[in-house]
C-alpha atoms as a PDB file:
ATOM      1  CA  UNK A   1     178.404 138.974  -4.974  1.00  0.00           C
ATOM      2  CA  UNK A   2     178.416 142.037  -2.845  1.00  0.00           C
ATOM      3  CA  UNK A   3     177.200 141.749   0.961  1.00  0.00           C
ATOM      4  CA  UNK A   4     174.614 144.201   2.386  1.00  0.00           C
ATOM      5  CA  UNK A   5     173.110 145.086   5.488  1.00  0.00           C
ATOM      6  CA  UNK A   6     169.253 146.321   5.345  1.00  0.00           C
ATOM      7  CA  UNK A   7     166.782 146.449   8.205  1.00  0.00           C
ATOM      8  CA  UNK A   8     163.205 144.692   7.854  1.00  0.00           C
ATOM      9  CA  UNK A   9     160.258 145.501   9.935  1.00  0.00           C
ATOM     10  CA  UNK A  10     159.637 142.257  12.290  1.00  0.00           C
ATOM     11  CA  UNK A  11     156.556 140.961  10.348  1.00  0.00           C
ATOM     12  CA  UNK A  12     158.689 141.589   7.266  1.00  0.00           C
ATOM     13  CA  UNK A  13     161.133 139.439   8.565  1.00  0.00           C
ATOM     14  CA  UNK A  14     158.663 137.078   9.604  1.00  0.00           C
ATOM     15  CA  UNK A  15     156.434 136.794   6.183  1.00  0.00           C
ATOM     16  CA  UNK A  16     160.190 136.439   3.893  1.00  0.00           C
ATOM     17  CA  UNK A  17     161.053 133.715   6.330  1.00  0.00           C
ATOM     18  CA  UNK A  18     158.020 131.852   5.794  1.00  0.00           C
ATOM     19  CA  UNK A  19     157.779 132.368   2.267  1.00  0.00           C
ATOM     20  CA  UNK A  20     161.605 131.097   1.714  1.00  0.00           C
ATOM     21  CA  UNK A  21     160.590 127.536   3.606  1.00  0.00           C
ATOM     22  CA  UNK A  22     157.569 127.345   1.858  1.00  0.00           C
ATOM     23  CA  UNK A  23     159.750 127.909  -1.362  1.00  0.00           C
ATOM     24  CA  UNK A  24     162.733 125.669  -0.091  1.00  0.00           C
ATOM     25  CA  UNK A  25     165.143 129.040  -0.993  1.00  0.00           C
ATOM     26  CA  UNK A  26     166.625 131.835   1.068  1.00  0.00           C
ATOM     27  CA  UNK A  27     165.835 135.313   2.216  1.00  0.00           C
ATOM     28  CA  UNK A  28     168.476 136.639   0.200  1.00  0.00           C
ATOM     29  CA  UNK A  29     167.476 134.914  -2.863  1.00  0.00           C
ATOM     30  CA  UNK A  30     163.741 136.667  -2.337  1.00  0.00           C
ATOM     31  CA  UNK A  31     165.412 139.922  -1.498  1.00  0.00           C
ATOM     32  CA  UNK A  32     167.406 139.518  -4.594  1.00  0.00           C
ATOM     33  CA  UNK A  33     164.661 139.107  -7.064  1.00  0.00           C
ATOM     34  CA  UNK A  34     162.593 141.918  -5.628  1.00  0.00           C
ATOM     35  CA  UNK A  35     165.670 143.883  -5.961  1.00  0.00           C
ATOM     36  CA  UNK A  36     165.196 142.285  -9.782  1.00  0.00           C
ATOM     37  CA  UNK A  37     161.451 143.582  -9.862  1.00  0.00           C
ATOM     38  CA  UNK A  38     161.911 146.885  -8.607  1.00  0.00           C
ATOM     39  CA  UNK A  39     164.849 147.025 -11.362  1.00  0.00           C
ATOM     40  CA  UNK A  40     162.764 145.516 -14.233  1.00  0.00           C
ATOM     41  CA  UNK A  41     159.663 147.976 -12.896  1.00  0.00           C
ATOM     42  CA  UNK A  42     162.025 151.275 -12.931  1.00  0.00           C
ATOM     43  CA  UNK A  43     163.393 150.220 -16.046  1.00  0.00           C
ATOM     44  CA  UNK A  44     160.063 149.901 -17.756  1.00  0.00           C
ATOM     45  CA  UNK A  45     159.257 153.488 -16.594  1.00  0.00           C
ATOM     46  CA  UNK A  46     162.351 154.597 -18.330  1.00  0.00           C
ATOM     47  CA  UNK A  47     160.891 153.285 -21.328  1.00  0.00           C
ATOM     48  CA  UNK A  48     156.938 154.546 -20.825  1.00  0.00           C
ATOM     49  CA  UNK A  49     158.422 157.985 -20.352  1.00  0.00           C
ATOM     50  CA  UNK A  50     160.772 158.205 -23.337  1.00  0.00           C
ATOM     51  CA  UNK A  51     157.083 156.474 -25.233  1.00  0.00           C
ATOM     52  CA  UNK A  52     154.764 159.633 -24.155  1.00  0.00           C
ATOM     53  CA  UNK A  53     157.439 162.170 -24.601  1.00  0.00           C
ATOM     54  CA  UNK A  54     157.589 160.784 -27.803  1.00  0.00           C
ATOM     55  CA  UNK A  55     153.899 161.003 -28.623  1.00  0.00           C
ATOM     56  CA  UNK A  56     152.593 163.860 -30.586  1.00  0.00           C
ATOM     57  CA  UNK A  57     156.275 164.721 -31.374  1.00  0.00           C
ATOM     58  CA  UNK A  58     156.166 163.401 -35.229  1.00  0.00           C
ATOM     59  CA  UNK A  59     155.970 165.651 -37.835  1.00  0.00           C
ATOM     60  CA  UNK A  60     155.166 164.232 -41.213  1.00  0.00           C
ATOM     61  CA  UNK A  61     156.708 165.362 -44.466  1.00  0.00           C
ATOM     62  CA  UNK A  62     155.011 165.335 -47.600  1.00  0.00           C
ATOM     63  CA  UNK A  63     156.353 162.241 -48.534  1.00  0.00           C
ATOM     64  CA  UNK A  64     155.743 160.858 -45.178  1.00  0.00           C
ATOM     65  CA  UNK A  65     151.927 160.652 -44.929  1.00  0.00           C
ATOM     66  CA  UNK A  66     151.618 157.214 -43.800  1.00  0.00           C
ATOM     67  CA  UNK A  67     151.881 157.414 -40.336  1.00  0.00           C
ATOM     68  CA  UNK A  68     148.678 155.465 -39.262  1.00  0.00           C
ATOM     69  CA  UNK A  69     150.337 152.769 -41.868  1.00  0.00           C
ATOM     70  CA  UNK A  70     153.668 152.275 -40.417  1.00  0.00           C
ATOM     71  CA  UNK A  71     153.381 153.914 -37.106  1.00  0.00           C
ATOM     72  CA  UNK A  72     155.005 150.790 -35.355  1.00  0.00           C
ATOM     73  CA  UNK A  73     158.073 151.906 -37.871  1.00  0.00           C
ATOM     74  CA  UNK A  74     158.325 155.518 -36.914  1.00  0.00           C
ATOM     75  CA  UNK A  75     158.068 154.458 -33.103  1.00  0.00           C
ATOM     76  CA  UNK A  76     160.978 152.425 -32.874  1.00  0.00           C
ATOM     77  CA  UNK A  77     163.016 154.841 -34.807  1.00  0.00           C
ATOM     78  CA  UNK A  78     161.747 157.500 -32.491  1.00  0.00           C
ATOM     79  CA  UNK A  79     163.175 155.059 -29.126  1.00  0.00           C
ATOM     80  CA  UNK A  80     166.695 154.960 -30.922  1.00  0.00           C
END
């Protein structure tokens, strides 16, 4: 593990600390799953953004016609 230094506003401080008794777990174990959450959230971004730049970006050949069919197909291949 790495240590870190951040600065909380007071009632910050104050609402972690009662949330970590009430949760029998430390302050740094709630700071590190936000840290987790804001991760996981950013992350998912990535992946909504790469989704509607995607969108409207197919162009069907002839023999691929069946877009509404396998959409879910095309998609994925489009994320690779």
């Amino acid at each position: 593990m790495i240590r870190t230094q951040i600065r909380l506003e007071p009632a910050q401080h104050r609402r972690l600390k009662e949330l970590a008794a009430h949760r029998s777990t430390s302050i740094a174990q709630l700071v590190r799953e936000g840290v987790d959450h804001v991760l996981s959230r950013a992350e998912d971004g990535v992946l909504w953004d790469r989704f509607l730049s995607s969108a409207g970006s197919f162009r069907a050949t002839s023999v691929e016609q069946d877009v509404s069919a396998k959409h879910d197909r095309y998609l994925e291949d489009a994320f690779r």
